[in-house]
PDB file of N, CA and C in Angstrom:
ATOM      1  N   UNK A   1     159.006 130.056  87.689  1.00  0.00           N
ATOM      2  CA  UNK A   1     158.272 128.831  87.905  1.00  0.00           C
ATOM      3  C   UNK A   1     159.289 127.713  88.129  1.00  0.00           C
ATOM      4  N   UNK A   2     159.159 126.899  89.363  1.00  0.00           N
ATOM      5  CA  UNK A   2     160.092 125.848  89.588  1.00  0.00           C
ATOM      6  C   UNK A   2     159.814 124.468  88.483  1.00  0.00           C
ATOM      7  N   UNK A   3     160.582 123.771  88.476  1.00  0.00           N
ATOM      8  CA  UNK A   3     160.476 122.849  87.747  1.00  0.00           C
ATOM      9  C   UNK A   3     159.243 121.762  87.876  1.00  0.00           C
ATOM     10  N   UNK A   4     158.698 121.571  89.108  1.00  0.00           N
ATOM     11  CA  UNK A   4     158.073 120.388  89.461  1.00  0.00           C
ATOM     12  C   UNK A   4     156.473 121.038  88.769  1.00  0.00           C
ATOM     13  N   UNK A   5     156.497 122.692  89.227  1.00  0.00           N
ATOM     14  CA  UNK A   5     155.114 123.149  88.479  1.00  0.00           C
ATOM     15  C   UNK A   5     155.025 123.074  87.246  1.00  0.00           C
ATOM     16  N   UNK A   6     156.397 123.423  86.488  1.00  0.00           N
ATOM     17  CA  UNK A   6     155.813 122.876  85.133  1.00  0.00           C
ATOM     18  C   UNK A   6     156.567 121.749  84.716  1.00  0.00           C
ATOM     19  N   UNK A   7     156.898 120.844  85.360  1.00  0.00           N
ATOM     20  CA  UNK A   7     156.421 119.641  84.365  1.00  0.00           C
ATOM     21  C   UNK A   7     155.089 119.176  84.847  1.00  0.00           C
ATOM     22  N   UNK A   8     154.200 119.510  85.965  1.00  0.00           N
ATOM     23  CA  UNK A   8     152.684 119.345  86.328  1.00  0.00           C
ATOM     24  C   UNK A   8     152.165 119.988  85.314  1.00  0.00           C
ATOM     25  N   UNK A   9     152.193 121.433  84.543  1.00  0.00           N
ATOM     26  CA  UNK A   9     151.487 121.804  83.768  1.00  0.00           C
ATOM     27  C   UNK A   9     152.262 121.260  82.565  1.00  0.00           C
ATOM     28  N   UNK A  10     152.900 121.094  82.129  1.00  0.00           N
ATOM     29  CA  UNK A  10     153.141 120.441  81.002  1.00  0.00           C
ATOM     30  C   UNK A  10     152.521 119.063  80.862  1.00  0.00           C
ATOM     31  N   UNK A  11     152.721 118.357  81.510  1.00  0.00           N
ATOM     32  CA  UNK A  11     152.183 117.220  81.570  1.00  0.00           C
ATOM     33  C   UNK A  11     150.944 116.922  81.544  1.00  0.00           C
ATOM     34  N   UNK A  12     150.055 117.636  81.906  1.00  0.00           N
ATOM     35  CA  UNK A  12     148.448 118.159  82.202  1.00  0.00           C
ATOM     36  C   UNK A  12     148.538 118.139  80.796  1.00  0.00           C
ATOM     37  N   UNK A  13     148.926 119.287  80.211  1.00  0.00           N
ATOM     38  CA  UNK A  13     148.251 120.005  78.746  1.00  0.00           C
ATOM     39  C   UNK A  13     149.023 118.575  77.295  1.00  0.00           C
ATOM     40  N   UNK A  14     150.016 117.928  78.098  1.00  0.00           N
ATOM     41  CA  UNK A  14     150.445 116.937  76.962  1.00  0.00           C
ATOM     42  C   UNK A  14     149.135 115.454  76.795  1.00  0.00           C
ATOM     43  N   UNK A  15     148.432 115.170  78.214  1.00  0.00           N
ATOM     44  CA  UNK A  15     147.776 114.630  79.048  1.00  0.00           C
ATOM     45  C   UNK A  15     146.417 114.790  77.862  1.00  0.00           C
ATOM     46  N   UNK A  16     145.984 115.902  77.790  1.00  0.00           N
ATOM     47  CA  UNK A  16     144.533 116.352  77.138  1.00  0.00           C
ATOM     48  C   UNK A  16     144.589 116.213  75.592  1.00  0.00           C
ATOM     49  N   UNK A  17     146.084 116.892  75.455  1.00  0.00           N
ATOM     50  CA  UNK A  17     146.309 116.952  73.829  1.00  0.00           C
ATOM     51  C   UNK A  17     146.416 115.222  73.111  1.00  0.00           C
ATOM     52  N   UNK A  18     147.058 114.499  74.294  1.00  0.00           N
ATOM     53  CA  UNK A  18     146.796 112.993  73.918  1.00  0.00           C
ATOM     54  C   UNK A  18     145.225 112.008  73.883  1.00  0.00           C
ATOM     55  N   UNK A  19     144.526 112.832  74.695  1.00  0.00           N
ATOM     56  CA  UNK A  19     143.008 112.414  75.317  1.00  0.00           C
ATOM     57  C   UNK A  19     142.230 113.471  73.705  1.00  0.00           C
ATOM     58  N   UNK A  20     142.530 114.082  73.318  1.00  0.00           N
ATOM     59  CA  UNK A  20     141.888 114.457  72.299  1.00  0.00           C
ATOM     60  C   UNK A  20     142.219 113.754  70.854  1.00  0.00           C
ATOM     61  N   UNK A  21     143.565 113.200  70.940  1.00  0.00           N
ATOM     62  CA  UNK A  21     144.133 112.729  69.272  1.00  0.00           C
ATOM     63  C   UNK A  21     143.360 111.475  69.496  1.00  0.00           C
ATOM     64  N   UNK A  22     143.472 110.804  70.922  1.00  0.00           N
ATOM     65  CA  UNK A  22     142.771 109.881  70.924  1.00  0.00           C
ATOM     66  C   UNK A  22     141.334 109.541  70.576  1.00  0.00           C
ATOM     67  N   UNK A  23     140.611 110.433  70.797  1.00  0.00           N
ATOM     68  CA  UNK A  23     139.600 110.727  70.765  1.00  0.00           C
ATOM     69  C   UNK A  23     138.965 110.591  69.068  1.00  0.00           C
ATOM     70  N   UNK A  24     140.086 111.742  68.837  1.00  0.00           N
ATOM     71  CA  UNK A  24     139.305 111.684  66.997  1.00  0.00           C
ATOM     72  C   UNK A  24     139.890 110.682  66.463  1.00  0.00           C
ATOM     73  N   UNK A  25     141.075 109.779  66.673  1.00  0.00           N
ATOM     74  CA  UNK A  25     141.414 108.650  65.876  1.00  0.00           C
ATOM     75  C   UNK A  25     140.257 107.890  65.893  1.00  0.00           C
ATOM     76  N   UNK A  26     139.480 107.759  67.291  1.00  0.00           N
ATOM     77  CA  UNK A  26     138.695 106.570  67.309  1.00  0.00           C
ATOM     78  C   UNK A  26     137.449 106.554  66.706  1.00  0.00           C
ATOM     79  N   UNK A  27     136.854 108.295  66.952  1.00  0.00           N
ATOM     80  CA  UNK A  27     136.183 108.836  65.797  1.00  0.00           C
ATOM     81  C   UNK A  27     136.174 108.483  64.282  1.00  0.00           C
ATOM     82  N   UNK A  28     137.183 109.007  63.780  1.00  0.00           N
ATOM     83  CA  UNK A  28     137.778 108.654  62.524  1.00  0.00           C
ATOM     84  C   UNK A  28     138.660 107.581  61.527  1.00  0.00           C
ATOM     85  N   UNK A  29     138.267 106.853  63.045  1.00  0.00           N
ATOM     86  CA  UNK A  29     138.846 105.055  62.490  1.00  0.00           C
ATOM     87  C   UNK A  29     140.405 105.185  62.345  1.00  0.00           C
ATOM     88  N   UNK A  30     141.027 105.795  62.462  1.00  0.00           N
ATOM     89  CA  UNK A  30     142.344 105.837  62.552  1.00  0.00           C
ATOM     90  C   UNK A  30     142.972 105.604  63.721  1.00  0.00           C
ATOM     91  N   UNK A  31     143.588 104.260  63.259  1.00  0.00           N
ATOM     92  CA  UNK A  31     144.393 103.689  64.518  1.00  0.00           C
ATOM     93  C   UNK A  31     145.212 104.094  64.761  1.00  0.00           C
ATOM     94  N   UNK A  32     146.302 104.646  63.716  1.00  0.00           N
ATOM     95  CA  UNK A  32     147.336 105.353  64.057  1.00  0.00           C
ATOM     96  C   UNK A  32     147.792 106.705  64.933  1.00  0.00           C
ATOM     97  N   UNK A  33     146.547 107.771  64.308  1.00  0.00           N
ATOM     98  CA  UNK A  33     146.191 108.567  65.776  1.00  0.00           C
ATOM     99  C   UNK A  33     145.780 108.119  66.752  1.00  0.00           C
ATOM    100  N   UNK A  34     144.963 107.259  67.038  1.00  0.00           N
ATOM    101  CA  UNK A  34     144.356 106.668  67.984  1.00  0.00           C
ATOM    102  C   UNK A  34     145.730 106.196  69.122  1.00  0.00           C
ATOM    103  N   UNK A  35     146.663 105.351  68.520  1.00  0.00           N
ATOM    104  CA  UNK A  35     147.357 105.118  69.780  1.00  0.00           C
ATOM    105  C   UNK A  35     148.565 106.300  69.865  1.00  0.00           C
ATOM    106  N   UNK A  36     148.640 107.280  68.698  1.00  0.00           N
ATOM    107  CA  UNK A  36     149.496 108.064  69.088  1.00  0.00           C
ATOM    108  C   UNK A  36     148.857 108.938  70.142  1.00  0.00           C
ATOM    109  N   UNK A  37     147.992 109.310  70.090  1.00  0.00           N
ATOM    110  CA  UNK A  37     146.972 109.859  71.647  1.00  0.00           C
ATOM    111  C   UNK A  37     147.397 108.986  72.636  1.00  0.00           C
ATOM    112  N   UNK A  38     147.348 108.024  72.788  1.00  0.00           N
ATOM    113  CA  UNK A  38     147.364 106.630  73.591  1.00  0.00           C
ATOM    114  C   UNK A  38     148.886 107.490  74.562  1.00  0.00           C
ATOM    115  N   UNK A  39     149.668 107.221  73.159  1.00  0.00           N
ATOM    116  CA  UNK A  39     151.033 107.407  73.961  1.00  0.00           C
ATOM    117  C   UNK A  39     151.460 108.533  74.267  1.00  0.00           C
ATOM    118  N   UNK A  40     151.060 109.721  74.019  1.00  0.00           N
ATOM    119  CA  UNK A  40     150.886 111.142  74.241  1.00  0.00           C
ATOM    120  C   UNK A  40     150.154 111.071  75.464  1.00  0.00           C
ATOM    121  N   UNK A  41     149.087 110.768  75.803  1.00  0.00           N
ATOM    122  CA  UNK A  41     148.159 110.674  77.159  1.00  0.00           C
ATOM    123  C   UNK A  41     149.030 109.883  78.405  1.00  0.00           C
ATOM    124  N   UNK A  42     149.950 108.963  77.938  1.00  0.00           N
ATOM    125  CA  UNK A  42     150.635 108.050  79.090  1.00  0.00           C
ATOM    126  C   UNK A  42     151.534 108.987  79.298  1.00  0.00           C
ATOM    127  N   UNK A  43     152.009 109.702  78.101  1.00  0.00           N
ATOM    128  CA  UNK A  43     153.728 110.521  78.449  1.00  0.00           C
ATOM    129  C   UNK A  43     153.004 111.662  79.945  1.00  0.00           C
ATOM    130  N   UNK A  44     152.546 112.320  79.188  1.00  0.00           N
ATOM    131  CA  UNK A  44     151.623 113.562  79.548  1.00  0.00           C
ATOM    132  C   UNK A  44     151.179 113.139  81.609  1.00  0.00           C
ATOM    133  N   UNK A  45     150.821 111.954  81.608  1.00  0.00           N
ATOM    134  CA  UNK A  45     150.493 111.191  83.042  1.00  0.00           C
ATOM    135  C   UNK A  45     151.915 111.039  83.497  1.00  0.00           C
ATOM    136  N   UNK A  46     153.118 110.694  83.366  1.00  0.00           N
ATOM    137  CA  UNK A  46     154.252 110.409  83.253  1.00  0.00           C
ATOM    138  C   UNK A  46     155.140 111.591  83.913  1.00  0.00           C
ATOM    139  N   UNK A  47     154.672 112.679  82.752  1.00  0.00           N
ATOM    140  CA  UNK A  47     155.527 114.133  83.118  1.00  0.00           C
ATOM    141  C   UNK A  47     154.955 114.970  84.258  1.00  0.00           C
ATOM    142  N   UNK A  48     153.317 114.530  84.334  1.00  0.00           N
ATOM    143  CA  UNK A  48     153.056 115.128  85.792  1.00  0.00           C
ATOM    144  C   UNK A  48     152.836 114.453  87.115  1.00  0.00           C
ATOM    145  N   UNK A  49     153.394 113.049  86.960  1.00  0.00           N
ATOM    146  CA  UNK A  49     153.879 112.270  88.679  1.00  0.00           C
ATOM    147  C   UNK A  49     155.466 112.681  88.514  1.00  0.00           C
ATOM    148  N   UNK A  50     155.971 112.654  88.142  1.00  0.00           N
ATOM    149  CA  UNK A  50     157.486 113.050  87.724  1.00  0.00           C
ATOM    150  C   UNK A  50     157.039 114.781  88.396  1.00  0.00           C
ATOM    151  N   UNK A  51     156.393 115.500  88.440  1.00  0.00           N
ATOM    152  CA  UNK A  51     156.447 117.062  89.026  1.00  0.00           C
ATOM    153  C   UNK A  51     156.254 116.460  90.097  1.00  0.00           C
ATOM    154  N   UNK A  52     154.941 115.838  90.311  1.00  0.00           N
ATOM    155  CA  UNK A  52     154.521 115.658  92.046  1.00  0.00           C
ATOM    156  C   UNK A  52     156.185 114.906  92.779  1.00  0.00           C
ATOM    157  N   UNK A  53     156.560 114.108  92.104  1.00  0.00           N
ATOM    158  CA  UNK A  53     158.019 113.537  92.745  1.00  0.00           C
ATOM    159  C   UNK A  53     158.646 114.337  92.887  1.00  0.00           C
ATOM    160  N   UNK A  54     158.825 115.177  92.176  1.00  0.00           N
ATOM    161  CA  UNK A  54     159.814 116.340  92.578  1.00  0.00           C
ATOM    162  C   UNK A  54     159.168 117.395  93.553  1.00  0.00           C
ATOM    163  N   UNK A  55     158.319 117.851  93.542  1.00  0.00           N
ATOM    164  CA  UNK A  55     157.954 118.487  94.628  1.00  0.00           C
ATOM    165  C   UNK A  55     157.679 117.436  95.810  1.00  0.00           C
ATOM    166  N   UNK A  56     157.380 116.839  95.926  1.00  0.00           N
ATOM    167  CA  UNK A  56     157.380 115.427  97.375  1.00  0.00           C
ATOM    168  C   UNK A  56     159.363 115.700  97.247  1.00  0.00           C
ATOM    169  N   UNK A  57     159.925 115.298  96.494  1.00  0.00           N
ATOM    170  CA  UNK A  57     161.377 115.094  97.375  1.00  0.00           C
ATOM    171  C   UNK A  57     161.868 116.684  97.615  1.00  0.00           C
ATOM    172  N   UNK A  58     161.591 117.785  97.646  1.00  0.00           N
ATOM    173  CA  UNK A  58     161.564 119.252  97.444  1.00  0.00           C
ATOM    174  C   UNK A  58     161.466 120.111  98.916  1.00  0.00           C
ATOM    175  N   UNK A  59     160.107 119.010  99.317  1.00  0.00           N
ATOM    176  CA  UNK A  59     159.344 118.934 100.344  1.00  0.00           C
ATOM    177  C   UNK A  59     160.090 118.385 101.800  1.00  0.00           C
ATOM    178  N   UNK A  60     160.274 116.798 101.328  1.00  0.00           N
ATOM    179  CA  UNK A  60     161.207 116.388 102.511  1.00  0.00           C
ATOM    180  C   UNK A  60     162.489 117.052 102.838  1.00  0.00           C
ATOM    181  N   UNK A  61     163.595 117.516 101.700  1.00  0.00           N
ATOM    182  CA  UNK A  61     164.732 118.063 101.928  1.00  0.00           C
ATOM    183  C   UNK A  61     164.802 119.093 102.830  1.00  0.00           C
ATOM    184  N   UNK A  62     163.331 119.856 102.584  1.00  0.00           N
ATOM    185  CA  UNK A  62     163.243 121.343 103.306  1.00  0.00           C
ATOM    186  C   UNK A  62     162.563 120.521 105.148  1.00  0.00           C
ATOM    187  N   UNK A  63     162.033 119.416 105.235  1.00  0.00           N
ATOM    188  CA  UNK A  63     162.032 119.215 106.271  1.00  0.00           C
ATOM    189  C   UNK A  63     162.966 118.888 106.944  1.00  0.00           C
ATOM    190  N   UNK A  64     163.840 117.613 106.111  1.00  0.00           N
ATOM    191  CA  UNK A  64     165.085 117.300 106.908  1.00  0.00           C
ATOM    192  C   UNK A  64     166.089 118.410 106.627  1.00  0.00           C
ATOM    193  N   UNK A  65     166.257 119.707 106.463  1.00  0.00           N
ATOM    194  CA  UNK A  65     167.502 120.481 106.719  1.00  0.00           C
ATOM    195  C   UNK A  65     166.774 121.403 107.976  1.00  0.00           C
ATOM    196  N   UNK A  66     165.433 121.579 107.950  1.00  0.00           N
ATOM    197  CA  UNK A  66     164.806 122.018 109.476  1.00  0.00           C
ATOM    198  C   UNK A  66     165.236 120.943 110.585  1.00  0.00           C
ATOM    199  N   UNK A  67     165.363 119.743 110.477  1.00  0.00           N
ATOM    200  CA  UNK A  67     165.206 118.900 111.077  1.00  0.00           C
ATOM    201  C   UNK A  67     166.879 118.533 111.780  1.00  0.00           C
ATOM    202  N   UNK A  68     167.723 118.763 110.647  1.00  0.00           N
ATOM    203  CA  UNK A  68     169.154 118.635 111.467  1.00  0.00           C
ATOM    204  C   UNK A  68     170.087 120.226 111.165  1.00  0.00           C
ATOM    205  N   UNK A  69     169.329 121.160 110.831  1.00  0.00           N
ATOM    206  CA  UNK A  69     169.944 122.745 111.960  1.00  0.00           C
ATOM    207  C   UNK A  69     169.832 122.899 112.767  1.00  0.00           C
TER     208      UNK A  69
END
């Protein structure tokens, strides 16, 4: 597995696991889970545009080395 797929799946599953702490903090009145979800859900969004960037620059390289052979 190249890198850009999993930091997309990593980032996905860090993404949900933050969308869920969030979830029951707010449930359970706890602020402190609450924004640790918060910031778990931003990382998680974070680690999977960071894959798509890497596969987008992955992408162009393989065009521009077609492009000047």
């Amino acid at each position: 597995m190249n890198s850009s797929t999993e930091d997309k799946i990593v980032g996905s599953f860090r993404e949900a696991k933050g969308a869920i702490k969030e979830e029951v903090g707010r449930v359970t009145n706890n602020h402190c889970l609450e924004i640790k979800g918060k910031v778990e859900k931003t990382a998680g969004k974070i680690q999977r545009r960071v894959g798509d960037a890497k596969q987008a620059a992955a992408t162009l390289q393989g065009q521009l080395e077609k492009f000047f052979s």
